[in-house]
N, C-alpha and C. Protein backbone atom coordinates (compact mmCIF):
# COMPACT_ATOMS: atom_id res chain seq x y z
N UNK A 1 56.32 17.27 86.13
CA UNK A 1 56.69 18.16 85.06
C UNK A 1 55.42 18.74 84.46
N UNK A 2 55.28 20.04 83.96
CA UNK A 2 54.09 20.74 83.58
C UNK A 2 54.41 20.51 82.12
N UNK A 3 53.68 20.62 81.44
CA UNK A 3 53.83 20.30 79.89
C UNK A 3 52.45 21.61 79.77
N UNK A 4 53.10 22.15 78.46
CA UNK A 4 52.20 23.78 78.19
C UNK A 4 52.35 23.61 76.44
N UNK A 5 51.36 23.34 75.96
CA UNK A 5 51.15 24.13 74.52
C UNK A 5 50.97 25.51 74.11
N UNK A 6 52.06 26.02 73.54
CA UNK A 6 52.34 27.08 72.89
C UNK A 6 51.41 27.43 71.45
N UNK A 7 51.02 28.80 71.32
CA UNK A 7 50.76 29.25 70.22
C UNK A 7 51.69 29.12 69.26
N UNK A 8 51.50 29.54 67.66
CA UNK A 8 52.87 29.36 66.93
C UNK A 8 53.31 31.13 67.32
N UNK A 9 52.19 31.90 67.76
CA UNK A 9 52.33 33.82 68.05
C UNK A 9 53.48 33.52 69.15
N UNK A 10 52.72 32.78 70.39
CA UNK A 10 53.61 32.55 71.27
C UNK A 10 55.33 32.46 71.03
N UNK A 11 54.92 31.25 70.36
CA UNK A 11 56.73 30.55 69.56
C UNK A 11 57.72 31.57 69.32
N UNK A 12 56.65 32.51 68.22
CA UNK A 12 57.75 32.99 67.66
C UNK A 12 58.50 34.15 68.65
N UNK A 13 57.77 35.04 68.91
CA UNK A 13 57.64 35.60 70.53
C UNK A 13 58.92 35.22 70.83
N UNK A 14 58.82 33.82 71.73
CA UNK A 14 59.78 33.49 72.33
C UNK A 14 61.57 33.32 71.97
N UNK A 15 61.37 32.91 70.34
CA UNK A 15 62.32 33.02 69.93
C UNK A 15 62.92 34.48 69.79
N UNK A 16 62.17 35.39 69.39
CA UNK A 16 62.45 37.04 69.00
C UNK A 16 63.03 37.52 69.99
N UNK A 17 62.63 36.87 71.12
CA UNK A 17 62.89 37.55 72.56
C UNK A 17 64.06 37.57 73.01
N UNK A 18 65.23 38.09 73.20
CA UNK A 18 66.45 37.29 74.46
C UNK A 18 65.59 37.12 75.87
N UNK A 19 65.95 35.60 76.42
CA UNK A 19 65.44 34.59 77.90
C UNK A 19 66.55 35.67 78.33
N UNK A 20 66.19 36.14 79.77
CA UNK A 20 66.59 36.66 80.99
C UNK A 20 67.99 37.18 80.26
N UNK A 21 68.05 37.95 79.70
CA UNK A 21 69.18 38.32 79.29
C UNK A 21 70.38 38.87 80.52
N UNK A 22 71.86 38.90 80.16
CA UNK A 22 72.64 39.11 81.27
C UNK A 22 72.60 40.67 81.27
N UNK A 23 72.67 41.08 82.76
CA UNK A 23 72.88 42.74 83.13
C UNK A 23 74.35 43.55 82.17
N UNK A 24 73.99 44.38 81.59
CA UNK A 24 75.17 45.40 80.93
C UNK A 24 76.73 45.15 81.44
N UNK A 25 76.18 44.70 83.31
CA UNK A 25 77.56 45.13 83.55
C UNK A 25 78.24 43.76 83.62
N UNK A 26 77.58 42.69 83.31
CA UNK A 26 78.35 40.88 83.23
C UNK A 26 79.14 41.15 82.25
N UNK A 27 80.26 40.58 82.29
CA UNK A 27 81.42 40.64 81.25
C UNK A 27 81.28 39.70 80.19
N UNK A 28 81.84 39.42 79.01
CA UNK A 28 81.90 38.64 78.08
C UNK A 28 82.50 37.40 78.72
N UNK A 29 83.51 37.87 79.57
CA UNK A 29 84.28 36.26 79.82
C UNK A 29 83.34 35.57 80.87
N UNK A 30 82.71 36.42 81.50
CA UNK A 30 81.64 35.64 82.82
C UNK A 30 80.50 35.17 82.45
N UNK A 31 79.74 36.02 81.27
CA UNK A 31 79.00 35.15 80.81
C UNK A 31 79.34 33.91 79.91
N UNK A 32 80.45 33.89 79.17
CA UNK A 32 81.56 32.78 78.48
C UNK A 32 81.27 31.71 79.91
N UNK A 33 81.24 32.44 80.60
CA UNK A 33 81.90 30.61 81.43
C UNK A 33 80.42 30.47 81.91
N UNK A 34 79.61 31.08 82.22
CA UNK A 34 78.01 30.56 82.28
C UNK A 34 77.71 30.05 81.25
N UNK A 35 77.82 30.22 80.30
CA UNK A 35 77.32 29.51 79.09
C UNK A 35 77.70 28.15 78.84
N UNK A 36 79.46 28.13 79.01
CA UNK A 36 79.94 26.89 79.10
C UNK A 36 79.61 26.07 80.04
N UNK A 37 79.73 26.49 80.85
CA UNK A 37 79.32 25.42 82.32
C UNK A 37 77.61 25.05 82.11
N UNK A 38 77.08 25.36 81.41
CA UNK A 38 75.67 24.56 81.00
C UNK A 38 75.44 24.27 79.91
N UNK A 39 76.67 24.67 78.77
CA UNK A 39 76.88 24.16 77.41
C UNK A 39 77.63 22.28 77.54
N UNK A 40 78.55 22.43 78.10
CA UNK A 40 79.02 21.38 78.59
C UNK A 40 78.52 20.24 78.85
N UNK A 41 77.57 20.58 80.25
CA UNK A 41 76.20 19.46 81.09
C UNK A 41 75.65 19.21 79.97
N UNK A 42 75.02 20.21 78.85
CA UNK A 42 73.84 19.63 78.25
C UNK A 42 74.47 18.74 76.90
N UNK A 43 75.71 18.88 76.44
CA UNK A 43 76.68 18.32 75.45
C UNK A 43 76.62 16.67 76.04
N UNK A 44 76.42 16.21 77.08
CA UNK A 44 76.81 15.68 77.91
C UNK A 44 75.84 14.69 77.64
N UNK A 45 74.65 14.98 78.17
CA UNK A 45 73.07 14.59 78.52
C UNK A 45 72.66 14.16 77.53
N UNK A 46 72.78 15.23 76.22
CA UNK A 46 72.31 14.79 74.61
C UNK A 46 72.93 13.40 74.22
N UNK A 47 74.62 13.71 74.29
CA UNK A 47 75.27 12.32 73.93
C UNK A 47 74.49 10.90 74.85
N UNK A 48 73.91 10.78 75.67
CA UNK A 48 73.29 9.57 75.95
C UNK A 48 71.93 8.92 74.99
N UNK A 49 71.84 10.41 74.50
CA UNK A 49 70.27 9.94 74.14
C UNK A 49 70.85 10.42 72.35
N UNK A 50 71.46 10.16 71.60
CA UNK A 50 71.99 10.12 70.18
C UNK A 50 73.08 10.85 70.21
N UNK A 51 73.37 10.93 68.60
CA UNK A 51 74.60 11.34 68.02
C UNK A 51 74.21 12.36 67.55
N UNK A 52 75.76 13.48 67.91
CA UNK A 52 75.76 14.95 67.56
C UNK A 52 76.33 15.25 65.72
N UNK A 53 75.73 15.35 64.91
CA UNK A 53 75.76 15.10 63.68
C UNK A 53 75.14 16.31 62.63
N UNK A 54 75.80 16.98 62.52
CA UNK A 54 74.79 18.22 61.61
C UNK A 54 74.92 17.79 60.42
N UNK A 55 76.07 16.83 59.56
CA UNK A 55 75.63 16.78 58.20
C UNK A 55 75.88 15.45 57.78
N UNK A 56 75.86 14.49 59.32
CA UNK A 56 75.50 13.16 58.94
C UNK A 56 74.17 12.66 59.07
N UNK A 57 74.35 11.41 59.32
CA UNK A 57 72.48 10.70 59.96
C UNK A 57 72.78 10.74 61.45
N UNK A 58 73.37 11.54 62.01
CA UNK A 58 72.72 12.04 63.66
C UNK A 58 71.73 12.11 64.33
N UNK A 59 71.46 12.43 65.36
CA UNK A 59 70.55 12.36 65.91
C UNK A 59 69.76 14.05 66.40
N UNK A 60 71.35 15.20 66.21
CA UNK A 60 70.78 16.34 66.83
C UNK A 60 71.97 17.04 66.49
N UNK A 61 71.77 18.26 66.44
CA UNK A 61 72.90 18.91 65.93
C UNK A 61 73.06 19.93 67.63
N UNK A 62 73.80 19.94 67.73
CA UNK A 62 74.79 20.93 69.10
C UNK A 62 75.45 21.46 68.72
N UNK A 63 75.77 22.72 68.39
CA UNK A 63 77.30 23.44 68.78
C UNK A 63 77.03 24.71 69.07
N UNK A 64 78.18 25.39 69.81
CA UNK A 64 78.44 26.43 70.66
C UNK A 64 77.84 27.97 70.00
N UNK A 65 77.20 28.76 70.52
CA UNK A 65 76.47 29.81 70.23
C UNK A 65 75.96 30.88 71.22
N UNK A 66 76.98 31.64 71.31
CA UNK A 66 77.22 32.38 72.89
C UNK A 66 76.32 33.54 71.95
N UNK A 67 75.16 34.33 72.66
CA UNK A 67 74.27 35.40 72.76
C UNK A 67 74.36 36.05 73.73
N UNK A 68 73.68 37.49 74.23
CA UNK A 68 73.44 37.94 75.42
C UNK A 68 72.04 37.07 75.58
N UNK A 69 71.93 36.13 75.66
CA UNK A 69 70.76 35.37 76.04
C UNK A 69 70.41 34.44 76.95
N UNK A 70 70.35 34.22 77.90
CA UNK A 70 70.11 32.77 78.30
C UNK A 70 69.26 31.88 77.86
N UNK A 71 68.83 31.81 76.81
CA UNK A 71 68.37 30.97 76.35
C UNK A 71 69.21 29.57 75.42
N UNK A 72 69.32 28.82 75.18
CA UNK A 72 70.13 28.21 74.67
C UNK A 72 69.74 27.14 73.83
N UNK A 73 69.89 26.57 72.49
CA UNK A 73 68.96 25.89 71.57
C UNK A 73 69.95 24.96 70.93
N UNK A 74 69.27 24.07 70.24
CA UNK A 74 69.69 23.11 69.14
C UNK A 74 68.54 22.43 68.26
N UNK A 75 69.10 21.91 67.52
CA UNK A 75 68.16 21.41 66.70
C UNK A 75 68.08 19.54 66.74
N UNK A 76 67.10 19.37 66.16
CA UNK A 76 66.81 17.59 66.35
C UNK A 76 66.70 17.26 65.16
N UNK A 77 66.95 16.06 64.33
CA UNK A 77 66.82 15.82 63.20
C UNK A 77 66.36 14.54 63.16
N UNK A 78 66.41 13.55 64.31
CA UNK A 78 65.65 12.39 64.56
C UNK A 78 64.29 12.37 66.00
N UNK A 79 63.09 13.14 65.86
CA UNK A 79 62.02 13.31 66.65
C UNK A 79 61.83 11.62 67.54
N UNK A 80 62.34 10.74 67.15
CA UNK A 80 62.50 9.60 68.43
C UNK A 80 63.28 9.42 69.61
N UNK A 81 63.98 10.71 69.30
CA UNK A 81 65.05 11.07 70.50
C UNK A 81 64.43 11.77 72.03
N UNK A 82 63.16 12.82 71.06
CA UNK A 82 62.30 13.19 72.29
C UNK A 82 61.36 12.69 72.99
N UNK A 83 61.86 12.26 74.10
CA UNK A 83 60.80 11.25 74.74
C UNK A 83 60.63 12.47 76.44
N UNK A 84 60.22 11.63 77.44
CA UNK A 84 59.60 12.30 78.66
C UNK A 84 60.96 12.03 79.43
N UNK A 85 61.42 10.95 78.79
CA UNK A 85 63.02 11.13 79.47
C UNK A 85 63.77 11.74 79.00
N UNK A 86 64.06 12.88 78.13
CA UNK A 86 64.50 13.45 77.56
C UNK A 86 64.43 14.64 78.33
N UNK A 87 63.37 15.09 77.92
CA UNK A 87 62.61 16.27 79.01
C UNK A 87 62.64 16.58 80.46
N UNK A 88 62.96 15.43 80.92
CA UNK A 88 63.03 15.10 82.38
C UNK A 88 64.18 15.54 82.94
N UNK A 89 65.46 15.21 82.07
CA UNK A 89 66.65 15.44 81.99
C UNK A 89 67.01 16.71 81.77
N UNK A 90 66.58 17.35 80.59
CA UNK A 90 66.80 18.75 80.73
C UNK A 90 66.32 19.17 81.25
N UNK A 91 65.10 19.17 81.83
CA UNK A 91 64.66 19.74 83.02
C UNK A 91 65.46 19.91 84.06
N UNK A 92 65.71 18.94 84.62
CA UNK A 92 66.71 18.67 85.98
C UNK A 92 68.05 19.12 85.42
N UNK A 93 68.41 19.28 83.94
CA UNK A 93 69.85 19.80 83.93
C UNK A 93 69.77 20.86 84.50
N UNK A 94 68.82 21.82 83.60
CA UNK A 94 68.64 23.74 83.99
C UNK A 94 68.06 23.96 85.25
N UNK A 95 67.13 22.64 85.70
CA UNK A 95 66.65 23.38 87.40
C UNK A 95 68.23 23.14 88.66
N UNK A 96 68.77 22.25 88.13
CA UNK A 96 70.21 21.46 89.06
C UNK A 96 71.27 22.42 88.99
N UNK A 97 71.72 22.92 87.74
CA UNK A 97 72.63 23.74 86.92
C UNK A 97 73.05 24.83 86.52
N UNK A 98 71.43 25.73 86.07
CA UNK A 98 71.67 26.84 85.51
C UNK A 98 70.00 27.33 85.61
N UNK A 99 69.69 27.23 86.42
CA UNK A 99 68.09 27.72 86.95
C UNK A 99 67.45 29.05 86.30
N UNK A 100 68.58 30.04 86.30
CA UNK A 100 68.42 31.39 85.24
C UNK A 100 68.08 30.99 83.70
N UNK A 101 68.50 29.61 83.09
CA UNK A 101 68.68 29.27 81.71
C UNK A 101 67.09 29.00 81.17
N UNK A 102 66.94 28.85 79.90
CA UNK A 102 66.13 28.05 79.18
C UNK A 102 66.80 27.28 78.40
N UNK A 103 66.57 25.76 77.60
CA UNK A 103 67.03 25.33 76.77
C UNK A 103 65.92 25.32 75.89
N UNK A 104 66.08 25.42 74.39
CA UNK A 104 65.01 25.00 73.47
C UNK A 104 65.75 24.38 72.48
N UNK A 105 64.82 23.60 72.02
CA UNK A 105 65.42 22.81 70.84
C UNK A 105 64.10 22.66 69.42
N UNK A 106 64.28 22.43 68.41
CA UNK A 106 63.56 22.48 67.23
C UNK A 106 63.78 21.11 66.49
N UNK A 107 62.86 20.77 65.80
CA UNK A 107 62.96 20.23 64.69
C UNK A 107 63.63 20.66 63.41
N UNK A 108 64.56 19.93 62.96
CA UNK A 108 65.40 20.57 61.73
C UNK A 108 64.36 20.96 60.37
N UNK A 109 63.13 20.65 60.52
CA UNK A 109 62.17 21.29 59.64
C UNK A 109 61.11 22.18 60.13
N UNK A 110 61.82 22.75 61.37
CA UNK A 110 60.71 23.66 61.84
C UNK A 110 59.41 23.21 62.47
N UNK A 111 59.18 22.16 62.60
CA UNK A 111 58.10 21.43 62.86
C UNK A 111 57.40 21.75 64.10
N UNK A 112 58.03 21.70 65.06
CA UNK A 112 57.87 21.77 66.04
C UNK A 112 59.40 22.75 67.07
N UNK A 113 59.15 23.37 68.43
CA UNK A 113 59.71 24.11 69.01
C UNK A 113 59.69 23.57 70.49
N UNK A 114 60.48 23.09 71.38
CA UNK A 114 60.10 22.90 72.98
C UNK A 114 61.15 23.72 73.72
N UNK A 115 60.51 24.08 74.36
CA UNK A 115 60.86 25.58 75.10
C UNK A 115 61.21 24.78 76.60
N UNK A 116 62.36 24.58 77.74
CA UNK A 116 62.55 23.72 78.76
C UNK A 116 63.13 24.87 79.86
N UNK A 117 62.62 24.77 80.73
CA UNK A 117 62.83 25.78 81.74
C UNK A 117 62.94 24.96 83.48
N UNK A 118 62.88 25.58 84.37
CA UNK A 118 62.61 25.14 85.86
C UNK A 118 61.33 24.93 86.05
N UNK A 119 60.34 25.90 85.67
CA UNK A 119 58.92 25.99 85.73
C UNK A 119 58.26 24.71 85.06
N UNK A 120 58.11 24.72 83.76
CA UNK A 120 57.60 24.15 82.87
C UNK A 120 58.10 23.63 81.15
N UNK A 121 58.00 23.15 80.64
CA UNK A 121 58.13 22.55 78.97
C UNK A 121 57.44 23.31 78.33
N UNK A 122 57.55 24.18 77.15
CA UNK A 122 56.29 24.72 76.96
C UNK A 122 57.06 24.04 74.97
N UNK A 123 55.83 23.36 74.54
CA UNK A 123 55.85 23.01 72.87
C UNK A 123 54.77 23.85 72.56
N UNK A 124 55.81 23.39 71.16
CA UNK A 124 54.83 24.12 70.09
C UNK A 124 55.16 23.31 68.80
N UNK A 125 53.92 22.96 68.20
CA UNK A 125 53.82 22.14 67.01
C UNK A 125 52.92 22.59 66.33
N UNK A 126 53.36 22.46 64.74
CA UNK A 126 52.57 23.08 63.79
C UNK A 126 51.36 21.60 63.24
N UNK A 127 51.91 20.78 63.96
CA UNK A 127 50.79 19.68 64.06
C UNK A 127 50.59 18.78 65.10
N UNK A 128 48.98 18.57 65.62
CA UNK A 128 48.57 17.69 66.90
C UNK A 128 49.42 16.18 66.37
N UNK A 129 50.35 16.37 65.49
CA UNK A 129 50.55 14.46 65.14
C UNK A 129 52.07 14.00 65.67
N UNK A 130 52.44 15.16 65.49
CA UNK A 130 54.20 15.33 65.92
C UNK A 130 54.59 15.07 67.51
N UNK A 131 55.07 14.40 67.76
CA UNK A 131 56.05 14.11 69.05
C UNK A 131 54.81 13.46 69.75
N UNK A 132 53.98 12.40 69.08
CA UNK A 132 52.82 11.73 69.66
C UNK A 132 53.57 11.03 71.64
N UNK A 133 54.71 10.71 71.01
CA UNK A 133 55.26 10.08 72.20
C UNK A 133 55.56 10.78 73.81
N UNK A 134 54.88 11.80 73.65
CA UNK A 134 55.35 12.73 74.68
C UNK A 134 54.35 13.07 75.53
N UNK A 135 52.90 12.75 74.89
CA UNK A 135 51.97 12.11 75.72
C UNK A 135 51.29 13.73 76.10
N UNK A 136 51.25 14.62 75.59
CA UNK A 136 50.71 16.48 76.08
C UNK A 136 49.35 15.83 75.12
N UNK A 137 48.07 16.33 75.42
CA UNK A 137 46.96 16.28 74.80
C UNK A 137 47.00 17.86 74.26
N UNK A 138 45.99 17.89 72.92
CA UNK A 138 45.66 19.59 72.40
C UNK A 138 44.95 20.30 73.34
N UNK A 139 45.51 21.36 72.83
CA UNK A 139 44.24 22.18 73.79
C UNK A 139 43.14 23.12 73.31
């Protein structure tokens, strides 16, 4: 797995951007079921590794958020959830699954951003101290 530190220019970039967006002529319902069919897997994957919880003590918040985007996000609210097995997993979800996709996910304080693709992981942290467990050196 490649692990890439992001600028915060980069970050935001990425977020501003729609990932590989779908062609004019994909329908709402076809991209509906692309979305689902890797909304699903990754609903899936998260539940092993915590609880889906937006306004309890969860572990990560998930829910459904169809864009012309392939990109696809959630947020984390417990940073011990992200480990290299974590990463590993979504990795292999979107390279196994949905190879066109990105997943990203955030810290519920903005803290940090990880960007998960086929290629590479690309983070971004507004500090070298955050997600120590994940083992990327600064650059």
């Amino acid at each position: 797995m490649t692990l890439l530190n992001l600028s915060r220019e980069d970050c935001l970039y990425r977020l501003d951007t729609p990932y590989n967006p779908p062609t004019p002529s994909t329908s709402d319902h076809a991209f509906s079921e692309e979305y689902y069919h890797l909304f699903n897997k990754l609903e899936e994957l998260m539940a092993s590794h915590g609880e889906n919880d937006a306004f309890g003590q969860g572990d990560y918040y998930l829910e459904p958020s169809i864009m012309r985007s392939r990109g696809m996000g959630f947020e984390v609210s417990n940073p011990k959830i992200v480990t290299m097995d974590l990463l590993r997993g979504l990795q292999k979800l979107v390279t196994e699954n949905a190879p066109e996709w990105e997943i990203c996910f955030r810290s519920d304080n903005f803290d940090y951003d990880v960007f998960i693709s086929p290629s590479a992981v690309r983070i971004y942290r507004s500090s070298q101290d955050l997600l120590p467990q994940i083992g990327i050196s600064s650059q």
